[in-house]
Protein backbone atom coordinates (compact mmCIF):
# COMPACT_ATOMS: atom_id res chain seq x y z
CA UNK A 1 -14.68 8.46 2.81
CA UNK A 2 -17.71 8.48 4.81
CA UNK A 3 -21.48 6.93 3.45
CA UNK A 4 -22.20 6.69 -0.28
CA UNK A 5 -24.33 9.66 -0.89
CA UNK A 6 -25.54 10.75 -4.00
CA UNK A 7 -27.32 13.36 -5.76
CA UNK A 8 -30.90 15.11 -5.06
CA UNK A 9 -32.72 14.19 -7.68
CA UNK A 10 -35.49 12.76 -6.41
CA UNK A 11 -35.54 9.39 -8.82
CA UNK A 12 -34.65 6.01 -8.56
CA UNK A 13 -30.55 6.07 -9.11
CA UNK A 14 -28.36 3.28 -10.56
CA UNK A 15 -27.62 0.17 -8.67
CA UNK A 16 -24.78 0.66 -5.81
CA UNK A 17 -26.52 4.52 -5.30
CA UNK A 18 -29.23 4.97 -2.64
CA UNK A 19 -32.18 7.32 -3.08
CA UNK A 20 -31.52 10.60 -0.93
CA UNK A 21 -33.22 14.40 -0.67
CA UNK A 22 -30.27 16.67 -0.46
CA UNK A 23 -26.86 16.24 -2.28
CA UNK A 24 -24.04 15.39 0.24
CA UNK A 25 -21.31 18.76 0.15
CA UNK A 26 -17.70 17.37 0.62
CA UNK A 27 -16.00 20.15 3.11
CA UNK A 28 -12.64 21.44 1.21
CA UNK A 29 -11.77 23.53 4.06
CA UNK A 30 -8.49 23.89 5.05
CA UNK A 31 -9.45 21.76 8.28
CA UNK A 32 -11.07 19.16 6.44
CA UNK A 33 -7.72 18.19 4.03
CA UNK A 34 -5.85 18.59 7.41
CA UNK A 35 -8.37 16.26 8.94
CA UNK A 36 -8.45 13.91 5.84
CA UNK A 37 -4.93 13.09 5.52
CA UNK A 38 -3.47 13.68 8.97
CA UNK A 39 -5.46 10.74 10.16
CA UNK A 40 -4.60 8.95 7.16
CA UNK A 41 -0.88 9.84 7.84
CA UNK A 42 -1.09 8.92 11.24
CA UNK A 43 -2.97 5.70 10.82
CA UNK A 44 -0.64 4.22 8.21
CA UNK A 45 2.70 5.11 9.48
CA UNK A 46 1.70 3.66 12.91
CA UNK A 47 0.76 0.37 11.22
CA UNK A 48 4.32 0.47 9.33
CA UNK A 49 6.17 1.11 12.62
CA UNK A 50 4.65 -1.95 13.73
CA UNK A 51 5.17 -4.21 10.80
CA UNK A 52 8.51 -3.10 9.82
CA UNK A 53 10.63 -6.12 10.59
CA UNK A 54 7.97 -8.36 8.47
CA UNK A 55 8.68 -5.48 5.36
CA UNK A 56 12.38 -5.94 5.89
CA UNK A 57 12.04 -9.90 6.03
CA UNK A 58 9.85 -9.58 2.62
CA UNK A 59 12.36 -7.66 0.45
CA UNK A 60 15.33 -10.07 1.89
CA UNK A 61 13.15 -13.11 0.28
CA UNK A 62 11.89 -11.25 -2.37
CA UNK A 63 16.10 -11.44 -3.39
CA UNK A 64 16.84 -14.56 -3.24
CA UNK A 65 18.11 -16.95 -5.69
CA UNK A 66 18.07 -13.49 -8.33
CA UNK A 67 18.14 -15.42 -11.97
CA UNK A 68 17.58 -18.98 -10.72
CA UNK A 69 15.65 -21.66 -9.55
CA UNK A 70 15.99 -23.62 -6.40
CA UNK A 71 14.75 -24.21 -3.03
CA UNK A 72 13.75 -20.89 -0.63
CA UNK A 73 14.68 -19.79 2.39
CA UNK A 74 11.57 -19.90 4.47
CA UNK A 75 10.49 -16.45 6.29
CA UNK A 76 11.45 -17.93 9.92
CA UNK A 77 14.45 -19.66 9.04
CA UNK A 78 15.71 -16.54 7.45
CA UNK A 79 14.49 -14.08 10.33
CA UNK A 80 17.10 -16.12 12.50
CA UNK A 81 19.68 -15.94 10.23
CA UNK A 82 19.40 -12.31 9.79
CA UNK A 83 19.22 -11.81 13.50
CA UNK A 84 22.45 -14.19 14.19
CA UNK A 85 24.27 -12.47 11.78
CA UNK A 86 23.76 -9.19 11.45
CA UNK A 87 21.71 -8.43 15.11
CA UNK A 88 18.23 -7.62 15.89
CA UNK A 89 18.92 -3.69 14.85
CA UNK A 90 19.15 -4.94 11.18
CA UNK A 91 15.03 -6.13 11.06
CA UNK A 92 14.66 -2.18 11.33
CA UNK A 93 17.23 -0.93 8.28
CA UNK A 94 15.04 1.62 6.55
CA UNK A 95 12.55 2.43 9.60
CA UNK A 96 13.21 6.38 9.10
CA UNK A 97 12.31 6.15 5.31
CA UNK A 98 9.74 3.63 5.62
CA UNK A 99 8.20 6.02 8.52
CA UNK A 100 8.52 9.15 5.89
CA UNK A 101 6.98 7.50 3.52
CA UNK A 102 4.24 6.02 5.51
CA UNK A 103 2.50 9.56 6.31
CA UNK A 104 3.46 11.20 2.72
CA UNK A 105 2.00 7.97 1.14
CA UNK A 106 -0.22 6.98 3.30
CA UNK A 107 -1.84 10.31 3.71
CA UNK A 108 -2.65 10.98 -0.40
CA UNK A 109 -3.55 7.55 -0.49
CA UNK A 110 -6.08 7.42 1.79
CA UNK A 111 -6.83 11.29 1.68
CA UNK A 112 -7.60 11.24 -1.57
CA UNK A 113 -9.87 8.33 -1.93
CA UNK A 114 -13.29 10.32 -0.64
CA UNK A 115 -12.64 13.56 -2.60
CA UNK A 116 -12.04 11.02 -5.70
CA UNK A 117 -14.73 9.42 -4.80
CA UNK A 118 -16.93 12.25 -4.68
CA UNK A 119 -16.06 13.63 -7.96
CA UNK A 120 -16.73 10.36 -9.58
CA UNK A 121 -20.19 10.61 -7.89
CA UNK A 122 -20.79 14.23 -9.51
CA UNK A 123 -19.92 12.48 -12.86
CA UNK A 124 -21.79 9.79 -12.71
CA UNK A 125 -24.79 9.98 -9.94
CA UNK A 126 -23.32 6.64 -8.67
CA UNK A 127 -20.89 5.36 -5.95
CA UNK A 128 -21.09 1.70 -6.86
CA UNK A 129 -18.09 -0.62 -6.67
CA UNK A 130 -16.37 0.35 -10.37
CA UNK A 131 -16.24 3.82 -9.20
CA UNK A 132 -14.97 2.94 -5.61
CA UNK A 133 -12.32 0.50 -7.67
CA UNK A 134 -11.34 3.49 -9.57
CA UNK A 135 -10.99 6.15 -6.85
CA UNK A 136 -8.62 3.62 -5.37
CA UNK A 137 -6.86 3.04 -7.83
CA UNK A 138 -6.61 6.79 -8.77
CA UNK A 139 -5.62 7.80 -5.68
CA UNK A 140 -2.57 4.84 -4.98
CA UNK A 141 -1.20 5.51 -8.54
CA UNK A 142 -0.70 9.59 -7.63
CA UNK A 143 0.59 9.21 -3.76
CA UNK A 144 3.06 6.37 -4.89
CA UNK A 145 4.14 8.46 -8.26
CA UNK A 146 4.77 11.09 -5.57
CA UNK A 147 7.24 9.58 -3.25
CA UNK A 148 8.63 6.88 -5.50
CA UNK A 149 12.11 8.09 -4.22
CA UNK A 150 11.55 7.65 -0.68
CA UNK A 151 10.31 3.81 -1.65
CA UNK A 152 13.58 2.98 -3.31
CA UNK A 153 15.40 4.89 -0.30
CA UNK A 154 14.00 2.24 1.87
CA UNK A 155 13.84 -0.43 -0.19
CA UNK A 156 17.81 0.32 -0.48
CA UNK A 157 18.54 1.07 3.78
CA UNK A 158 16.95 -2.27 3.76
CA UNK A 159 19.56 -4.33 1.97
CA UNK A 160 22.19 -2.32 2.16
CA UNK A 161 23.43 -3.46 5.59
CA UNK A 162 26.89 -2.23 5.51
CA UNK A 163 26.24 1.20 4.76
CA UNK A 164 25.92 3.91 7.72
CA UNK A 165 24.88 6.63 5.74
CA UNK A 166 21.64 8.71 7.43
CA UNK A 167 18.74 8.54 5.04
CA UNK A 168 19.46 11.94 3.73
CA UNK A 169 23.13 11.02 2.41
CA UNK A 170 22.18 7.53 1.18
CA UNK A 171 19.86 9.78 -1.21
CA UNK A 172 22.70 11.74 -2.38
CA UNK A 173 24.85 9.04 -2.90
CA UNK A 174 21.97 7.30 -4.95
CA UNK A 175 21.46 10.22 -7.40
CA UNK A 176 25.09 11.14 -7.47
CA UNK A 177 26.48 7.65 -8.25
CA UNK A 178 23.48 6.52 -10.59
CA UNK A 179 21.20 9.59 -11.25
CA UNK A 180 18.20 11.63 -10.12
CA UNK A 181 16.64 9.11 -12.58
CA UNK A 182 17.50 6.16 -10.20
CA UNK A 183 14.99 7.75 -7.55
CA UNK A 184 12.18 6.76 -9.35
CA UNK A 185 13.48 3.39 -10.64
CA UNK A 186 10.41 0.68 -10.45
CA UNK A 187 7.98 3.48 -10.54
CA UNK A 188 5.47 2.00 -13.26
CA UNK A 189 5.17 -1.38 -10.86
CA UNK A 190 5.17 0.52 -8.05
CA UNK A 191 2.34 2.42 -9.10
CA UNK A 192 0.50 -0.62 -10.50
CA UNK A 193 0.88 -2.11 -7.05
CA UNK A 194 -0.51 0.84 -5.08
CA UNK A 195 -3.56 1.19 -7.47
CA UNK A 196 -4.08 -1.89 -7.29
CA UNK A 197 -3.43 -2.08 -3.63
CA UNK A 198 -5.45 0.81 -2.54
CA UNK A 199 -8.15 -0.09 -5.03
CA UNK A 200 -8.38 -3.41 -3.55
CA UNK A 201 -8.11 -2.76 -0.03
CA UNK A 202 -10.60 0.49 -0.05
CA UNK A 203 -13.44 -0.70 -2.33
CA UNK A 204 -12.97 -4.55 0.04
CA UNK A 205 -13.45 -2.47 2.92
CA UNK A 206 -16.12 -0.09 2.23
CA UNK A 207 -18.10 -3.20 0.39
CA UNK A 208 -17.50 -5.47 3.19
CA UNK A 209 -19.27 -2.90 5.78
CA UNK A 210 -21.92 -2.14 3.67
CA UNK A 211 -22.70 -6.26 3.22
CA UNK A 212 -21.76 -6.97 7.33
CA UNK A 213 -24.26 -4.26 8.71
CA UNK A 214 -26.66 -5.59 5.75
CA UNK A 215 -26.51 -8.90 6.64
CA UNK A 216 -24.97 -9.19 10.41
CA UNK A 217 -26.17 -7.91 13.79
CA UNK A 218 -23.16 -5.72 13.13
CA UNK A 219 -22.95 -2.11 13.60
CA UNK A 220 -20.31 0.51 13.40
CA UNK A 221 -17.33 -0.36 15.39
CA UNK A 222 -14.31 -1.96 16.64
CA UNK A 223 -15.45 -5.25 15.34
CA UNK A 224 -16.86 -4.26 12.38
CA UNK A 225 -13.88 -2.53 11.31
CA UNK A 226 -11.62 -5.31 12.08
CA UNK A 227 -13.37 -8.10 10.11
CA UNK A 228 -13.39 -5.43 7.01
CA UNK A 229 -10.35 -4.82 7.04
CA UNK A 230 -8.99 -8.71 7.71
CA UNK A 231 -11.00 -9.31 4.36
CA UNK A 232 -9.37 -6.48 2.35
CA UNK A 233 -6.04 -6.97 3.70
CA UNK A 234 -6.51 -10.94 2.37
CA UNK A 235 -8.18 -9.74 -0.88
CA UNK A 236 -5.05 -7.03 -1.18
CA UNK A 237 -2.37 -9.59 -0.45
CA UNK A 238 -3.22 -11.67 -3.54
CA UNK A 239 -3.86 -9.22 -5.94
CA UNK A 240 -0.30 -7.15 -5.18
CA UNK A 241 2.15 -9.99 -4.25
CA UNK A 242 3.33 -9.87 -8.10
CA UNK A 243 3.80 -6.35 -8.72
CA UNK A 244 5.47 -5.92 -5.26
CA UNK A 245 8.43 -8.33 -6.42
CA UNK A 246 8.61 -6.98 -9.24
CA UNK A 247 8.92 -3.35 -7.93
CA UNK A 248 11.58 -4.56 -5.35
CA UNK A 249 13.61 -6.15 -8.12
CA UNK A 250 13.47 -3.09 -9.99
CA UNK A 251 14.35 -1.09 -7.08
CA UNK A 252 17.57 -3.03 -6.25
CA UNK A 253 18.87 -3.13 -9.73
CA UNK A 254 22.46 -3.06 -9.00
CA UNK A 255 21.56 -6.04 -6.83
CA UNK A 256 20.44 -8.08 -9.56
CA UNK A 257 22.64 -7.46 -12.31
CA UNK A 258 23.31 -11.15 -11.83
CA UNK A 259 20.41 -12.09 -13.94
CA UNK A 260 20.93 -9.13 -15.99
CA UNK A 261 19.36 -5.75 -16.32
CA UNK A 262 15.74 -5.51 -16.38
CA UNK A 263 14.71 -2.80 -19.03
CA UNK A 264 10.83 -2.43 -17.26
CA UNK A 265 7.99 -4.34 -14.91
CA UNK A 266 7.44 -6.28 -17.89
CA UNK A 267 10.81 -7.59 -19.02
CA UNK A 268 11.41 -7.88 -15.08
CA UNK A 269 8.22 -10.48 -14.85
CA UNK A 270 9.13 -12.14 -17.95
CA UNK A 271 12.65 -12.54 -16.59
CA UNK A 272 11.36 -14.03 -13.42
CA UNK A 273 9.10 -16.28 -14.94
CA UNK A 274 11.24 -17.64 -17.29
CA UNK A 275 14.41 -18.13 -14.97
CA UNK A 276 12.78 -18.66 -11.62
CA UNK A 277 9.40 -19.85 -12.81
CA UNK A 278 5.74 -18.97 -11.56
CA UNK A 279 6.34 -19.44 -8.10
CA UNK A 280 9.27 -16.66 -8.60
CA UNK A 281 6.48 -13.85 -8.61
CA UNK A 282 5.50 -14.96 -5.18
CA UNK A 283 8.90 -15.45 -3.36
CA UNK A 284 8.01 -13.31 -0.10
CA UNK A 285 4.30 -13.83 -0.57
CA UNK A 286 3.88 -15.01 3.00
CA UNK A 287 5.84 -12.83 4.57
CA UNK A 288 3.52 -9.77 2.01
CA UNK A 289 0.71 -11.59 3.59
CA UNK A 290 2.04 -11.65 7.29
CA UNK A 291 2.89 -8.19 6.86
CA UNK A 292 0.15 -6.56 4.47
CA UNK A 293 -3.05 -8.39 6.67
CA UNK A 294 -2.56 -7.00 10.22
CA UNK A 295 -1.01 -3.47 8.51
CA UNK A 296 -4.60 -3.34 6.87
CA UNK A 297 -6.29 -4.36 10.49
CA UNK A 298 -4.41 -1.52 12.32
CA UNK A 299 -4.47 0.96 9.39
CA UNK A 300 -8.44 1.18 9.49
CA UNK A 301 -9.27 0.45 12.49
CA UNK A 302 -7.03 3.32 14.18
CA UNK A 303 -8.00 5.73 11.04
CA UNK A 304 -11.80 5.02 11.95
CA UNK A 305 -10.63 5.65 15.63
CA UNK A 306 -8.83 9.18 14.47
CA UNK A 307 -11.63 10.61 12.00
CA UNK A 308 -14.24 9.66 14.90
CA UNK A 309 -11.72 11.80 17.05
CA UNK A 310 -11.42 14.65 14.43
CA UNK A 311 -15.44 15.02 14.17
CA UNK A 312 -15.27 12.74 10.17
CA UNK A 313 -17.84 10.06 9.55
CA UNK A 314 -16.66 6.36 9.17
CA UNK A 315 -15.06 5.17 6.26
């Protein structure tokens, strides 16, 4: 992910590429993918672990009033109730799935962003911020098409508070009951979300260092790498919110058959628009943003701290 490098040509390149003598080679040993996506792995399941309760609180409002209009439940008025009523054990339904899915997810989304990246720059002698945009976007839309079923596992664990199934039978009982289809139910939001998401946060972060250490005192670092990622995590938050209630309402179809079936993302934002109105697609938007903004902050930060420690350049 490290420094946009481009080929040895010897000539002027197109904006976003800097003049250099030799091409950059991208290792493809079997250390370097080990190296790429372990930290990656690492980084973003230890920012879920930490931000789980916030996911759990998001899905919860991203449910309410299914099919209707009326006034919300705020995040902290509902974080009591849910505490009161069902005990401080429920804010961490879905940890082991959410954990699973972290370093599966996590590590193709992130791993795969500099080899994408780098093939994009072999294509087109330029690593400007459409091509950054696109290995993003590339890269979220194949990890999340990948372990769709462990998302709507979680998503499920999550609401489900009665059940006390392990993560491995609640699976079973999902595709025996409803299908193996049901496993990837929400998958085309869920993958619009993550390329979106990824694209977002990624090309936000590895824009907002270039401009810092181009225009600040700043150099690479602690702080640098916080303020990045504070920006991409607000830039991600606005662009996602949408598609993430969308793929949760998807996800939790036999929740909302009250509002009837939703036959895509689509229909399902249609639906919400026209029964709950605009503000609909946004119901959990603070808690996405209380969640999404200090998952970014620890997700770079410690991954910049773990390729540093595994011998990679910086993001």
């Amino acid at each position: 992910m490290a420094g946009d490098s481009t080929p040895a040509t010897g000539k002027t390149l197109p904006s976003g590429s800097m003049e250099v003598k030799e091409r950059r080679k991208w290792g493809v040993s079997a250390s370097d993918v080990a190296s790429h996506f372990g930290t990656s792995g690492m980084s973003v399941a230890a920012a879920t672990a930490i931000t789980h309760p916030l996911d759990v609180l998001k899905v919860r409002l991203q449910m309410q009033l299914v099919g209707q209009r009326g006034p919300l439940v705020g995040m902290g008025r509902l974080s009591l109730q849910v505490v009161e009523s069902e005990g401080l054990r429920s804010l961490y339904l879905g940890l082991a799935p959410s954990l699973m899915r972290s370093v599966l997810y996590g590590g193709l989304r992130l791993g795969l962003y500099e080899p994408s990246k780098y093939l994009c720059e072999l294509a087109f002698e330029s690593t400007n911020i459409l091509v950054k945009i696109a290995s993003g976007a590339f890269s979220g839309a194949v990890a999340t098409a990948l372990t769709n079923p462990v998302e709507v596992l979680k998503v499920r664990m999550q609401m489900n508070t009665r059940s006390s199934l392990g993560p491995i039978h609640e699976m079973r009982r999902i595709a025996s009951e409803e299908g193996v289809r049901a496993l990837w139910k929400g998958v085309g939001p869920a993958m619009a979300r993550a390329a979106t998401l990824t694209a977002s946060q990624l090309a936000t972060y590895d824009e907002s260092k270039q401009a810092l250490i181009k225009y600040t005192p700043l150099e690479e670092g602690f702080h640098l790498h916080l303020i990045s990622s504070t920006i991409a995590g607000s830039v991600s938050t606005v662009m996602t919110a949408p598609m993430d209630m969308v793929k949760t309402r998807l996800m939790l179809q036999r929740e909302s058959n009250c509002a009837g079936l939703y036959r895509n993302g689509l229909h399902c934002a249609y639906q919400v628009l026209r029964t709950e109105g605009p503000s609909g697609l946004y119901k959990g938007g603070f808690a996405i943003f209380a969640r999404l903004a200090p998952q970014t902050m620890i997700t770079f930060v410690l991954c910049e701290k773990l390729r540093g420690m595994a011998g990679l350049k910086a993001i």
